[in-house]
Protein backbone atom coordinates (compact mmCIF):
# COMPACT_ATOMS: atom_id res chain seq x y z
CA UNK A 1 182.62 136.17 152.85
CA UNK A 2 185.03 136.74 150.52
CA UNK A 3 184.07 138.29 147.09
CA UNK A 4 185.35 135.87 143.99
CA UNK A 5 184.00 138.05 140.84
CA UNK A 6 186.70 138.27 138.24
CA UNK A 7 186.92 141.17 135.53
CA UNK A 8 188.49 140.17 132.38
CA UNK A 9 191.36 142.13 131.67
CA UNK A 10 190.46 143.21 128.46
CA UNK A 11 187.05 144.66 129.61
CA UNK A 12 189.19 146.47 131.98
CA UNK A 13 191.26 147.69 129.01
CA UNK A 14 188.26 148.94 127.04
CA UNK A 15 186.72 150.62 129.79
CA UNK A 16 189.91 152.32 130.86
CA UNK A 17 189.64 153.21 127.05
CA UNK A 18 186.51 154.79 127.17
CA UNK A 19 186.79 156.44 129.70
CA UNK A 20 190.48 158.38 128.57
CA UNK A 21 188.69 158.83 125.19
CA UNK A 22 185.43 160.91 126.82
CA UNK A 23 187.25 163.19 127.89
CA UNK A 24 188.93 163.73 124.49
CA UNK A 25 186.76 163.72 122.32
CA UNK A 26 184.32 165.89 119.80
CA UNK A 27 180.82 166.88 120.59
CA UNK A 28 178.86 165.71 117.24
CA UNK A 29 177.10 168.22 115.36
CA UNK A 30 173.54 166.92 114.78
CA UNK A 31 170.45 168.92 113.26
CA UNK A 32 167.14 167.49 113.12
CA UNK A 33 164.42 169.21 110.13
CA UNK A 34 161.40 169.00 109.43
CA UNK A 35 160.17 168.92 105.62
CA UNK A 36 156.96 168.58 103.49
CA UNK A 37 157.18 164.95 103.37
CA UNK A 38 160.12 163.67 104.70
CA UNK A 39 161.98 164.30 108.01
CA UNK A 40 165.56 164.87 108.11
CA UNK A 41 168.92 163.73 110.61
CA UNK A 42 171.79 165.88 109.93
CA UNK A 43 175.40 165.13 111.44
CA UNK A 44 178.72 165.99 111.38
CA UNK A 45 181.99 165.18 114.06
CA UNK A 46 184.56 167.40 113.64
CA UNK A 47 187.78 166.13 112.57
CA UNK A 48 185.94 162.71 111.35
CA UNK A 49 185.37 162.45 107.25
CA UNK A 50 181.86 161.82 106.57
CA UNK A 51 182.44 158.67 104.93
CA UNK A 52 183.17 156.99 108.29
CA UNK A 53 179.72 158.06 109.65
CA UNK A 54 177.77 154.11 109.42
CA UNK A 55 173.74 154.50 109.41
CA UNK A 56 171.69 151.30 110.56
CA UNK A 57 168.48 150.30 110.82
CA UNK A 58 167.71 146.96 112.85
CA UNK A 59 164.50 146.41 115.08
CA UNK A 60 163.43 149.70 114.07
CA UNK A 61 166.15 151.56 115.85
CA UNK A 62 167.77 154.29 113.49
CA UNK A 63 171.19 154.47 114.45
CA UNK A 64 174.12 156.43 113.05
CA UNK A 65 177.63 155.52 114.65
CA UNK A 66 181.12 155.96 113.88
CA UNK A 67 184.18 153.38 114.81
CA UNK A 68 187.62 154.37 116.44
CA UNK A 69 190.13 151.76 116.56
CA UNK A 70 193.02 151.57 119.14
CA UNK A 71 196.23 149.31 119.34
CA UNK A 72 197.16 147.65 122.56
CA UNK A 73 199.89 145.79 122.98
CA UNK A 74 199.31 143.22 119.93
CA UNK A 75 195.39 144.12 120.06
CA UNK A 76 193.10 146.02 117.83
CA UNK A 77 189.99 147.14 120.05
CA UNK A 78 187.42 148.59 117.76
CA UNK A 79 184.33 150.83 119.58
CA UNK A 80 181.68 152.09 118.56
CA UNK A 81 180.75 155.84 119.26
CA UNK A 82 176.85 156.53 118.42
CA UNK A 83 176.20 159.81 117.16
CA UNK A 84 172.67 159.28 117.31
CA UNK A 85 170.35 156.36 117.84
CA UNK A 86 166.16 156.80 118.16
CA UNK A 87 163.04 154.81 117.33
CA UNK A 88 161.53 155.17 113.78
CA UNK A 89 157.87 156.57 114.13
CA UNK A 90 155.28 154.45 112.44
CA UNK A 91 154.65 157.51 109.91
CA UNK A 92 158.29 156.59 108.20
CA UNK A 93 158.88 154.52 105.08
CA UNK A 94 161.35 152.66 106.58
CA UNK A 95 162.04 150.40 103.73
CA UNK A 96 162.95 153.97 101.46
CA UNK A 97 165.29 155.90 104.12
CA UNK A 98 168.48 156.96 102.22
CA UNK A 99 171.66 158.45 103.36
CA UNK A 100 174.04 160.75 101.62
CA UNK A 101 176.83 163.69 102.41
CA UNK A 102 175.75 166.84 101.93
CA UNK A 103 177.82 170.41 103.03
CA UNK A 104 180.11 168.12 104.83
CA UNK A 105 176.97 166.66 106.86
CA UNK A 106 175.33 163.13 106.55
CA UNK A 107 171.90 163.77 105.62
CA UNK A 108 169.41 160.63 106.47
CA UNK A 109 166.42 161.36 104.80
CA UNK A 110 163.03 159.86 106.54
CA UNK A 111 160.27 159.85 104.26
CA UNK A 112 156.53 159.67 105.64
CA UNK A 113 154.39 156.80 104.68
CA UNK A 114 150.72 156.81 103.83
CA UNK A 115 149.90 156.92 107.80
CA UNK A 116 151.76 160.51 108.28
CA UNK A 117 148.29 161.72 107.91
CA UNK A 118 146.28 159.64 110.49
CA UNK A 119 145.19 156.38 110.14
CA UNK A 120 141.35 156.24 110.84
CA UNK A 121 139.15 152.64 110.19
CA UNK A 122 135.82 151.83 111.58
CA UNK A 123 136.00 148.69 113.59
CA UNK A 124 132.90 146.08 113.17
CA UNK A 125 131.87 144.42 116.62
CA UNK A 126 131.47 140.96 116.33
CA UNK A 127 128.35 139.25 118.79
C-alpha cells in the first residue's frame, strides 16, 4: 500500500528552520528567587535587547518568549522561542504579576496571595 500523506512545503520550511537555528543559537540566562512575599523569574538571552523578551499569562501558564523572524523567498516566518514557560502555583496573585528590566534582566515578579500560608476550613457533613 502505497503511503499518500503530504507535508506542506512551508512546514517543511519552518522545520528545516528550526532545526538550522538550534544549533545556532544562545542558551537563555534564567534565575529563579525566592523573596519574602513574592517569587521572582529572572532572564536574559545574550545578544537579544530585553525589550523583545514578551511575558504571557493565558490558562494559567506563565510564559516568557521571544520572536525571530526570517525571510524566505517573498515570506516572513515568525517563531516563537520560549525562554521559559511553567504553571502558576495557586499561592500567586496572578491578577498583580508585573514585569520590568532590571541589570539587563527581565524581572517577573510573582507575588503570593492570601493562600501562601495554607489554606485550612472545617468542612460541615451534611446527613
Amino acid at each position: 500500500m502505497k503511503n499518500t500523506n503530504i507535508i506542506p512545503q512551508e512546514l517543511l520550511h519552518s522545520i528545516d528552520v528550526a532545526n538550522t537555528l538550534n544549533g545556532g543559537t544562545s542558551q537563555p540566562i534564567l534565575e529563579l528567587q525566592q523573596h519574602v512575599g513574592y517569587r521572582e523569574v529572572r532572564c536574559s538571552v545574550p545578544g537579544l535587547l530585553e525589550n523583545s523578551l514578551q511575558v504571557e499569562i493565558h490558562n494559567n501558564i506563565l510564559s516568557i518568549y521571544y520572536k525571530q523572524c526570517f525571510q524566505f523567498n517573498e515570506t516572513e516566518i515568525e517563531i516563537p522561542r520560549v525562554v521559559y514557560r511553567k504553571p502558576i502555583p495557586y499561592f500567586i496573585d496572578v491578577i498583580n504579576i508585573s514585569a520590568n528590566v532590571e541589570d539587563r534582566f527581565l524581572s517577573v515578579r510573582l507575588p503570593y496571595n492570601e493562600l501562601a500560608d495554607g489554606y485550612h476550613r472545617k468542612v460541615n457533613i451534611g446527613l
